[in-house]
PDB file of N, CA and C in Angstrom:
ATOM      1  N   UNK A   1     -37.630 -98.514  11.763  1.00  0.00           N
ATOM      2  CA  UNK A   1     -37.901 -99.737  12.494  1.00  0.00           C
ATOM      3  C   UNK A   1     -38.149 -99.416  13.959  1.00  0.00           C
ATOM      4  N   UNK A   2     -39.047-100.316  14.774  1.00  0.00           N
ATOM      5  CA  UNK A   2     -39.262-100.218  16.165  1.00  0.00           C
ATOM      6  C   UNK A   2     -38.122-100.917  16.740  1.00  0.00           C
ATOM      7  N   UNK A   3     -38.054-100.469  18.093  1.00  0.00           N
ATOM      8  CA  UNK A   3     -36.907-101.068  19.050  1.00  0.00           C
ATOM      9  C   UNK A   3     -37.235-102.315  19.400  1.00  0.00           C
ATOM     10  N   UNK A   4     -38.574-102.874  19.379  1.00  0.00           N
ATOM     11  CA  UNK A   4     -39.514-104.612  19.432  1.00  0.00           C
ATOM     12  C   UNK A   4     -38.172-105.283  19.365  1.00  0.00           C
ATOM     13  N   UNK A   5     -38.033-106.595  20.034  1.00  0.00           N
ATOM     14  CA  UNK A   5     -37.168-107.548  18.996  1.00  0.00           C
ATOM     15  C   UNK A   5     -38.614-108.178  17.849  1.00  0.00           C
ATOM     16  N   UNK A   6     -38.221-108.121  16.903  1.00  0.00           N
ATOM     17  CA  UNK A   6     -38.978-109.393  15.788  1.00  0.00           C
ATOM     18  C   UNK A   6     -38.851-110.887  15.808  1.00  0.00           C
ATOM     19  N   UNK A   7     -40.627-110.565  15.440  1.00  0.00           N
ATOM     20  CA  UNK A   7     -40.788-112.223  15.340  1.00  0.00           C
ATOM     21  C   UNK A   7     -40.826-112.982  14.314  1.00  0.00           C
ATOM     22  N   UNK A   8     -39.343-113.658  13.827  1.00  0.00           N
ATOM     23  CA  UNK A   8     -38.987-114.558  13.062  1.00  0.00           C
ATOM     24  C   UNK A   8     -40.139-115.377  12.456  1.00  0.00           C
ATOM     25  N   UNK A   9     -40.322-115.938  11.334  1.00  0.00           N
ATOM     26  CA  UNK A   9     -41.230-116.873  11.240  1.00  0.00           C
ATOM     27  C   UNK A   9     -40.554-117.584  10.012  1.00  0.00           C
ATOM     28  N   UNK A  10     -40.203-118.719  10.247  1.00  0.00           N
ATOM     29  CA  UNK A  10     -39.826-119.743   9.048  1.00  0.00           C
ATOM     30  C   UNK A  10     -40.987-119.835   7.189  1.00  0.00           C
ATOM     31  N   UNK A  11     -40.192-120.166   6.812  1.00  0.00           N
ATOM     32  CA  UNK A  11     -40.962-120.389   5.398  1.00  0.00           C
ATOM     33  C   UNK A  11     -41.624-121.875   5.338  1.00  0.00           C
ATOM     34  N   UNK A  12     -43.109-122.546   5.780  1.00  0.00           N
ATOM     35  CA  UNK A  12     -43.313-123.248   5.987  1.00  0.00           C
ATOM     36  C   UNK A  12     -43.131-124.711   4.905  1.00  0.00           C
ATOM     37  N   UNK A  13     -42.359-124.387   3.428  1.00  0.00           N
ATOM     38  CA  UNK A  13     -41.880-124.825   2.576  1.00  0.00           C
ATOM     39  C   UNK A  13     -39.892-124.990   3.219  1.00  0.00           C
ATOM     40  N   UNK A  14     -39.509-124.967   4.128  1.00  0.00           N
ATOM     41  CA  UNK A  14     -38.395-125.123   4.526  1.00  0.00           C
ATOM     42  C   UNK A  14     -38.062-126.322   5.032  1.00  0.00           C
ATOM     43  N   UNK A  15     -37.182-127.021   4.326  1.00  0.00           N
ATOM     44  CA  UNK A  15     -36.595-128.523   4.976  1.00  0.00           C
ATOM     45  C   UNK A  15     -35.710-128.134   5.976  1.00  0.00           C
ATOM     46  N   UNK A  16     -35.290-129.495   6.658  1.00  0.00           N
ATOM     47  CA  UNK A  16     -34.537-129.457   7.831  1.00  0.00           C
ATOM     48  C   UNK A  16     -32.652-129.045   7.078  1.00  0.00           C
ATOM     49  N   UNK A  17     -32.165-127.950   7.433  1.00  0.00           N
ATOM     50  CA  UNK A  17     -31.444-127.709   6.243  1.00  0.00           C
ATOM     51  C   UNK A  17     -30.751-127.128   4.861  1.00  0.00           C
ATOM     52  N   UNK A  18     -32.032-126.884   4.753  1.00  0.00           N
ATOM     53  CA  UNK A  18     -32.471-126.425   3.263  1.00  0.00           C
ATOM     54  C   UNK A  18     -31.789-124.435   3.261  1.00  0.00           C
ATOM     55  N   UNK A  19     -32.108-123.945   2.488  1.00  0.00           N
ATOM     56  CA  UNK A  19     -31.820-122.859   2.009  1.00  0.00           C
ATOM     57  C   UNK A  19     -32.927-122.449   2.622  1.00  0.00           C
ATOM     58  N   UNK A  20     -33.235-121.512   3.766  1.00  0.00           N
ATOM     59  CA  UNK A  20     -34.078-121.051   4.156  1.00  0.00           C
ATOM     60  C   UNK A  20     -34.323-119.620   4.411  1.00  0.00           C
ATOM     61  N   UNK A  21     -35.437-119.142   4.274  1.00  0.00           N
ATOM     62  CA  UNK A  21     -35.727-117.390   4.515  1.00  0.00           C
ATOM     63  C   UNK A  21     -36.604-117.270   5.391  1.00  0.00           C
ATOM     64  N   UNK A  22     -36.525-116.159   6.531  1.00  0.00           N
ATOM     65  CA  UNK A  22     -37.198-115.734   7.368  1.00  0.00           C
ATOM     66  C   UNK A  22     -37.648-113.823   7.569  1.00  0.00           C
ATOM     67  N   UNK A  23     -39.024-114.440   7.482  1.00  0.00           N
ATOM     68  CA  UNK A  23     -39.070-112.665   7.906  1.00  0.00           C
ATOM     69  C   UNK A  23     -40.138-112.236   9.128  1.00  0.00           C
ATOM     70  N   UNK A  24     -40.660-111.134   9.272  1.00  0.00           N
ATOM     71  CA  UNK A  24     -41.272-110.950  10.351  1.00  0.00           C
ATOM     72  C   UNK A  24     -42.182-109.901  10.036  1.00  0.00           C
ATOM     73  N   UNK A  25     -43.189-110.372   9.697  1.00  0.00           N
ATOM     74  CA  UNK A  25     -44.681-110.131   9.262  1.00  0.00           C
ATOM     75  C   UNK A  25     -45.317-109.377  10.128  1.00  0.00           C
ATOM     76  N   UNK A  26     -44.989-109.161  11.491  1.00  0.00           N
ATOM     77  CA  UNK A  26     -45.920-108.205  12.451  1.00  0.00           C
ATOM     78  C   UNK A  26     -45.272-107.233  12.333  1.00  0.00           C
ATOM     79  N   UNK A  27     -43.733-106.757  11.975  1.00  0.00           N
ATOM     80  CA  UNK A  27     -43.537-105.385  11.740  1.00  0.00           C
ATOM     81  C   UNK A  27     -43.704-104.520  11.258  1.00  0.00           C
ATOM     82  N   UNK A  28     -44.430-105.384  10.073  1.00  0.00           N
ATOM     83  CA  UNK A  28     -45.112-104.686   9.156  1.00  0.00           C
ATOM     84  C   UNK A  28     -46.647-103.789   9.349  1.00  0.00           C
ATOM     85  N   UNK A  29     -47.237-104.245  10.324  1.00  0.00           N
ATOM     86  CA  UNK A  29     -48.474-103.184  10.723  1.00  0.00           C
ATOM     87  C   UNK A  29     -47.970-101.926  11.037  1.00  0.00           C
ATOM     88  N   UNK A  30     -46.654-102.276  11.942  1.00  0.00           N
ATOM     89  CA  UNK A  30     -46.573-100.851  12.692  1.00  0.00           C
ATOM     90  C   UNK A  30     -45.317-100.093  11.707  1.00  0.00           C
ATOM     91  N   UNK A  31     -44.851-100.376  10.704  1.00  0.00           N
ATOM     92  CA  UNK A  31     -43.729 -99.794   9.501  1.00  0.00           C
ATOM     93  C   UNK A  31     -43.925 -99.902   8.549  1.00  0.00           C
ATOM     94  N   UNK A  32     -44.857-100.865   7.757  1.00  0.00           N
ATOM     95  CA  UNK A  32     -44.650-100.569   6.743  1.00  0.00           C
ATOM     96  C   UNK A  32     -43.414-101.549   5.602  1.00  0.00           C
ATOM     97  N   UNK A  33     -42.894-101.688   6.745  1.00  0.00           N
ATOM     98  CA  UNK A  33     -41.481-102.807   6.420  1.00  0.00           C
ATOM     99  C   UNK A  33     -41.526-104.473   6.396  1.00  0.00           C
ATOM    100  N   UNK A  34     -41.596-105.082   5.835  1.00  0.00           N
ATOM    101  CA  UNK A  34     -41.167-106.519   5.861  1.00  0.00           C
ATOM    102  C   UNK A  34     -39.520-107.035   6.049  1.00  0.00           C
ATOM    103  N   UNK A  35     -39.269-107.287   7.595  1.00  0.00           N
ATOM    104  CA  UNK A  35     -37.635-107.489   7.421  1.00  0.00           C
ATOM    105  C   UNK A  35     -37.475-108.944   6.674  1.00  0.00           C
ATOM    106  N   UNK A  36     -36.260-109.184   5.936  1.00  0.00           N
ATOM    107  CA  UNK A  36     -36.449-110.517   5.733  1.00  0.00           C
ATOM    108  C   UNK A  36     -34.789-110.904   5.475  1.00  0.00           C
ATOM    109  N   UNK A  37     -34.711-112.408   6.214  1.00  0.00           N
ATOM    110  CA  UNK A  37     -33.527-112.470   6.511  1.00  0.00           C
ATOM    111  C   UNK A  37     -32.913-114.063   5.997  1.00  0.00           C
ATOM    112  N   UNK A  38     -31.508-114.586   6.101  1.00  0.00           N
ATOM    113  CA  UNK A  38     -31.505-116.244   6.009  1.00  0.00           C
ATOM    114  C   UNK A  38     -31.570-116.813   6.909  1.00  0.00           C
ATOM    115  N   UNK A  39     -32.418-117.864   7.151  1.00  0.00           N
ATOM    116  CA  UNK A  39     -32.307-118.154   8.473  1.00  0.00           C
ATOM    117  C   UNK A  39     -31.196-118.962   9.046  1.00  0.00           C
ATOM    118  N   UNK A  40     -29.782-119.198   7.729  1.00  0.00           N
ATOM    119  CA  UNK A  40     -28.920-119.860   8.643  1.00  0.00           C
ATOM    120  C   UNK A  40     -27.855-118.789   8.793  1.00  0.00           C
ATOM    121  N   UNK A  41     -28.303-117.481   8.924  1.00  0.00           N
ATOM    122  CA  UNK A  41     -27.304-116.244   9.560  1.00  0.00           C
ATOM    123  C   UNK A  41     -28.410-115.593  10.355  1.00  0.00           C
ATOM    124  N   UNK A  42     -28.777-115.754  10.939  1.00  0.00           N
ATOM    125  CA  UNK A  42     -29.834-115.309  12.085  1.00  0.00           C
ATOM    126  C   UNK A  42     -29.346-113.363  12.166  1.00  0.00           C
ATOM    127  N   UNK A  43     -27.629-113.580  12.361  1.00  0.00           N
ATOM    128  CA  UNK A  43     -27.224-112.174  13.000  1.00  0.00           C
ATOM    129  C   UNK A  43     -26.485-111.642  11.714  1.00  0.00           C
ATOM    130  N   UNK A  44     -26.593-111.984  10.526  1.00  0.00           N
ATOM    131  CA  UNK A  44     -26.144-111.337   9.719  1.00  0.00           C
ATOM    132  C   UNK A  44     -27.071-110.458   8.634  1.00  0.00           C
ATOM    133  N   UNK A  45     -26.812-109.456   7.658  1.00  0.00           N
ATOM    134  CA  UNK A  45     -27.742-108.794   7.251  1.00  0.00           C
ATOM    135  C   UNK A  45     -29.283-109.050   6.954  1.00  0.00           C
ATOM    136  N   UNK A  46     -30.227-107.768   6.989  1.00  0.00           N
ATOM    137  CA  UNK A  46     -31.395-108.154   7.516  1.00  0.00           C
ATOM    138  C   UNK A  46     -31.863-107.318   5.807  1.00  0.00           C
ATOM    139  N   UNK A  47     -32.672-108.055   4.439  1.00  0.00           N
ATOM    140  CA  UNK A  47     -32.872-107.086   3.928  1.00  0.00           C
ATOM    141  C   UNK A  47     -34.798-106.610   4.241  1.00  0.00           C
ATOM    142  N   UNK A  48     -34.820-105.135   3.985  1.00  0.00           N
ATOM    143  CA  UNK A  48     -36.108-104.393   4.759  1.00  0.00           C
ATOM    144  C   UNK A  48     -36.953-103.797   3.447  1.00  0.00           C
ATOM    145  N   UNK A  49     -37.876-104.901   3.139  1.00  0.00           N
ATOM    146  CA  UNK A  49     -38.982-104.667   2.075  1.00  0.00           C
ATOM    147  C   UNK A  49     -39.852-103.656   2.147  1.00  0.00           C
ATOM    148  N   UNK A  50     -40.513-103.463   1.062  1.00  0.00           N
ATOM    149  CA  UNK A  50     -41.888-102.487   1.690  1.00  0.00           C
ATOM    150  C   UNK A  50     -42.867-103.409   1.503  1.00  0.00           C
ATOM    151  N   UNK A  51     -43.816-103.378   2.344  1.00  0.00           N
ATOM    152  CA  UNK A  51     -45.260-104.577   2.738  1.00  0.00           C
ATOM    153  C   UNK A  51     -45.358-104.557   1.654  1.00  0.00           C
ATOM    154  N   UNK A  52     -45.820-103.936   0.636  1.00  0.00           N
ATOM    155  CA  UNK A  52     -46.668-104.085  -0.671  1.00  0.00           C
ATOM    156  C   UNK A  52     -45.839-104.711  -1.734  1.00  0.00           C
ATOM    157  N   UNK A  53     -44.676-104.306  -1.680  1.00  0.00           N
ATOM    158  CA  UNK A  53     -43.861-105.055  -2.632  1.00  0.00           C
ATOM    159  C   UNK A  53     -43.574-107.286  -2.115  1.00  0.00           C
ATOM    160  N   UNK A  54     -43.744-107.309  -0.924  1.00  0.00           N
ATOM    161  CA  UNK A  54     -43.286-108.403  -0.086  1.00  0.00           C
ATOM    162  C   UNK A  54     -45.145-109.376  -0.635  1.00  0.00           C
ATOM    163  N   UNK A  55     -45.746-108.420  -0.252  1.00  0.00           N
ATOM    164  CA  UNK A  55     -47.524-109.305  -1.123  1.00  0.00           C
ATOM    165  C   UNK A  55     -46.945-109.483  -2.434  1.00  0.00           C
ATOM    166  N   UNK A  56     -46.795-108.920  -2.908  1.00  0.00           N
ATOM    167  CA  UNK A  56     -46.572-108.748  -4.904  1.00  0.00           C
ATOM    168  C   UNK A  56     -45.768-110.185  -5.391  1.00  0.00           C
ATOM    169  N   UNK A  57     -44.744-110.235  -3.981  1.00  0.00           N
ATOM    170  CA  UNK A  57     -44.047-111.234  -4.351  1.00  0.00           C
ATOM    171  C   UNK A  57     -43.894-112.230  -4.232  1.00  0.00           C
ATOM    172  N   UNK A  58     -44.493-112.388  -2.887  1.00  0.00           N
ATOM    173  CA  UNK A  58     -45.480-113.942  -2.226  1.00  0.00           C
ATOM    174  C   UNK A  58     -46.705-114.463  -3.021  1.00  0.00           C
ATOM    175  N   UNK A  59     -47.564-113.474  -3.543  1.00  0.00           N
ATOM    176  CA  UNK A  59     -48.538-113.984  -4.649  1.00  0.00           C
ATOM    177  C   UNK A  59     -47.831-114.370  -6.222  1.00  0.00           C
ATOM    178  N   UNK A  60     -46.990-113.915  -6.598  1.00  0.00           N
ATOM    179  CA  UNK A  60     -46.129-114.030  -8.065  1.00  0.00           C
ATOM    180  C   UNK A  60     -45.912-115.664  -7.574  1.00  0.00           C
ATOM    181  N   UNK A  61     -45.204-115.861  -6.279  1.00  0.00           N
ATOM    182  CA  UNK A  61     -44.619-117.036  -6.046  1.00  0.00           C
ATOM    183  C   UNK A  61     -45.450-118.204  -5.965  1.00  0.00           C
ATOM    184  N   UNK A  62     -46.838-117.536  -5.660  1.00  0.00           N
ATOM    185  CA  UNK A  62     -47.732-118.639  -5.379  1.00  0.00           C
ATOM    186  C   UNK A  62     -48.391-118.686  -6.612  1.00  0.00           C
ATOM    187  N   UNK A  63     -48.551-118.057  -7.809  1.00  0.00           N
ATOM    188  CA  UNK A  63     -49.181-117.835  -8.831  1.00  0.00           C
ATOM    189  C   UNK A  63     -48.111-118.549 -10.025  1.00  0.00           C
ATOM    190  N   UNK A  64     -46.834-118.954  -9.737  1.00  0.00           N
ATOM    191  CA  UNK A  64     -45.822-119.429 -10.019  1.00  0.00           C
ATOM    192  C   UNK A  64     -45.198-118.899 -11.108  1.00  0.00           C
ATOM    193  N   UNK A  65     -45.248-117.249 -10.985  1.00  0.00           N
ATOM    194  CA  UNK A  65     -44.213-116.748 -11.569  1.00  0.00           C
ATOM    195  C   UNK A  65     -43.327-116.726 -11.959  1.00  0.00           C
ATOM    196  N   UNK A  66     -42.535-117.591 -10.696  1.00  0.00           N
ATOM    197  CA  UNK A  66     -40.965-117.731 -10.898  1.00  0.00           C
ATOM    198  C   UNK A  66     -40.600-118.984 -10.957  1.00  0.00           C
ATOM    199  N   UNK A  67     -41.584-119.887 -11.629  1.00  0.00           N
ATOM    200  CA  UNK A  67     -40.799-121.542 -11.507  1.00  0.00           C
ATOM    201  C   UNK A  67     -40.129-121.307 -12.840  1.00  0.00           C
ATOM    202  N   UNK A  68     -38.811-122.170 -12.676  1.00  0.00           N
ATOM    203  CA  UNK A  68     -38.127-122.292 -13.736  1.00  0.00           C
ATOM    204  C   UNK A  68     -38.511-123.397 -14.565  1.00  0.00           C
ATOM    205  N   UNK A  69     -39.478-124.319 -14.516  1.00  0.00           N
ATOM    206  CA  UNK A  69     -39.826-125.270 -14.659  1.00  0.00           C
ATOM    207  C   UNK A  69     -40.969-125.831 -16.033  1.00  0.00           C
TER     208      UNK A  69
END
């Protein structure tokens, strides 16, 4: 990881509230890494994806892989 602070970015599917995840998508040009975190522990563990796996899983989600529904 770079010494940068990261830039957070909400899940634009996030209520006021809600169970929310945040990660930071520009770290990934320069690592390789997708950090991704909850956003109601800001300072608590950070888990650190690899870019390609973090696409795989944002498209599954949007392709609705994982609805239980």
């Amino acid at each position: 990881m770079t010494n940068e602070p990261l830039n957070w970015i909400k899940s634009s599917y996030s209520g006021s509230g809600g169970s929310c995840v945040e990660w930071a998508p520009t770290n990934a040009a320069a690592t390789g890494i997708v950090p991704v975190r909850d956003s109601k522990n800001p300072t608590g563990p950070t888990l650190n994806v690899p870019a390609d796996a973090f696409t795989s899983l944002v498209s599954g989600i949007k392709a609705g892989e994982f609805d239980t529904i």
